[in-house]
Protein backbone atom coordinates (compact mmCIF):
# COMPACT_ATOMS: atom_id res chain seq x y z
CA UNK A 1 25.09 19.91 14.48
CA UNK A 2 26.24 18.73 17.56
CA UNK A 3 24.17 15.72 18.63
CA UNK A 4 23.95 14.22 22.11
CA UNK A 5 22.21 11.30 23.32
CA UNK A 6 20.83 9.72 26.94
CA UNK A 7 21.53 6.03 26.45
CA UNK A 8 20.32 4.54 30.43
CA UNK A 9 22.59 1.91 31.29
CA UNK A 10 20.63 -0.99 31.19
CA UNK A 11 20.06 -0.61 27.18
CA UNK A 12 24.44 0.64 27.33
CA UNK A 13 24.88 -3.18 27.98
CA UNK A 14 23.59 -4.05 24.76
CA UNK A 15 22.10 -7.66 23.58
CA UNK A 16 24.07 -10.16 21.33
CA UNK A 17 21.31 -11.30 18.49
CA UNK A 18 23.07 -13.47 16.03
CA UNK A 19 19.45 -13.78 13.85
CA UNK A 20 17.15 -11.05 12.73
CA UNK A 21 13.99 -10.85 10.94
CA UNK A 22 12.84 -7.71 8.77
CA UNK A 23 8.97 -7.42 7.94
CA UNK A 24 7.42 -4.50 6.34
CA UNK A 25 3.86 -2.75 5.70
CA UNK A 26 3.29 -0.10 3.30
CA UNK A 27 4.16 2.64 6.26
CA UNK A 28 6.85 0.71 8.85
CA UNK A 29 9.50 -1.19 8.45
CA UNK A 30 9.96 -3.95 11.71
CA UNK A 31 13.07 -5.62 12.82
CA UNK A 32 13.40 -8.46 14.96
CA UNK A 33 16.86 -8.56 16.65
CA UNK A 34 16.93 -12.88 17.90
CA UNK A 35 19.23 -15.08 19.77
CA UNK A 36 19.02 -17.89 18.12
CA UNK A 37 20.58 -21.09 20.64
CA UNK A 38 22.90 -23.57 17.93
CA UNK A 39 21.41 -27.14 17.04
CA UNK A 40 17.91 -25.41 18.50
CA UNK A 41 14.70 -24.70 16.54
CA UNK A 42 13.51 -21.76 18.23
CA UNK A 43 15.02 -18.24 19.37
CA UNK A 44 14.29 -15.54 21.55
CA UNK A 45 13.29 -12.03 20.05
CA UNK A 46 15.18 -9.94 22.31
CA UNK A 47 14.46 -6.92 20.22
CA UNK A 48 12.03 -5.41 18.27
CA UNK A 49 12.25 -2.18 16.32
CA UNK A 50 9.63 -0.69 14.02
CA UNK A 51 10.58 2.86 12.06
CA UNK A 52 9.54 4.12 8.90
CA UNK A 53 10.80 3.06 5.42
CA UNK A 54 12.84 6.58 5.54
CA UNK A 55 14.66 5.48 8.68
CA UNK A 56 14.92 1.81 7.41
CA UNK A 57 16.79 2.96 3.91
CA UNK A 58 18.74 5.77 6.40
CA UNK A 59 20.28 2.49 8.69
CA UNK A 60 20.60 0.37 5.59
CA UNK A 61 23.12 2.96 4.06
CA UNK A 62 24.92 3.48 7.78
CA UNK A 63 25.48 -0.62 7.27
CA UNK A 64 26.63 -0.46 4.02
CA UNK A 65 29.10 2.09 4.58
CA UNK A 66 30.16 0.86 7.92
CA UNK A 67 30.69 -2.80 6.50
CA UNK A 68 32.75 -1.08 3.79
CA UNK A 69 34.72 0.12 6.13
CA UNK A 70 35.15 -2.80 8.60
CA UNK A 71 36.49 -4.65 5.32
CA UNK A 72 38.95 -2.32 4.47
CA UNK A 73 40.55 -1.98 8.09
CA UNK A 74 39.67 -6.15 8.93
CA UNK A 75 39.07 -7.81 5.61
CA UNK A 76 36.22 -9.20 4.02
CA UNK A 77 33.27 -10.84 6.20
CA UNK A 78 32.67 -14.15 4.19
CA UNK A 79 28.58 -15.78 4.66
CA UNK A 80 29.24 -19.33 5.30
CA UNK A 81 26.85 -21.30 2.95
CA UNK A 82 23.79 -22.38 5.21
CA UNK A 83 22.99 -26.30 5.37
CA UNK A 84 19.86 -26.86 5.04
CA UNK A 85 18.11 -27.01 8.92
CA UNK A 86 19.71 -23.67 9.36
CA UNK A 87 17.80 -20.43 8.49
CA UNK A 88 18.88 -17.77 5.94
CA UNK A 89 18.63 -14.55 5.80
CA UNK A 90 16.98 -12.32 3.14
């Protein structure tokens, strides 16, 4: 299959998010994509995407093999350990 896609050219800029937050229902899967400002308390959702728990395990596997990938060319990403002010990820 041969897919093509219309990406306008306000979205081709892309957003940097360096925080996200991932809540689910029974039926959708949401992801918050957040710029989060250093030494601040609050971010900015710049981003939110809701899709199906399908779609969610569909981009979790594109991740997984992309990271493994990205490792192998770059080297491993190391988490710094989070103090305690600063949020963490699940």
């Amino acid at each position: 299959m041969n897919l093509q896609l219309h990406i306008d050219d306000d979205i081709a800029q892309g957003l940097y998010a360096n925080f996200a937050v991932v809540n689910h229902t029974p039926t959708e899967f949401m992801l918050d994509f957040v710029f989060m400002q250093p030494q601040q308390p609050r971010g900015k959702v710049l981003s939110r995407v809701i899709t199906s728990p399908v779609h969610a395990k569909r981009f979790m596997l594109a991740l997984t093999e992309n990271m493994k990938k990205y490792e192998r060319q770059f080297g491993e990403v190391k988490l710094p350990k989070a103090k305690p002010t600063e949020p963490v990820l699940h």
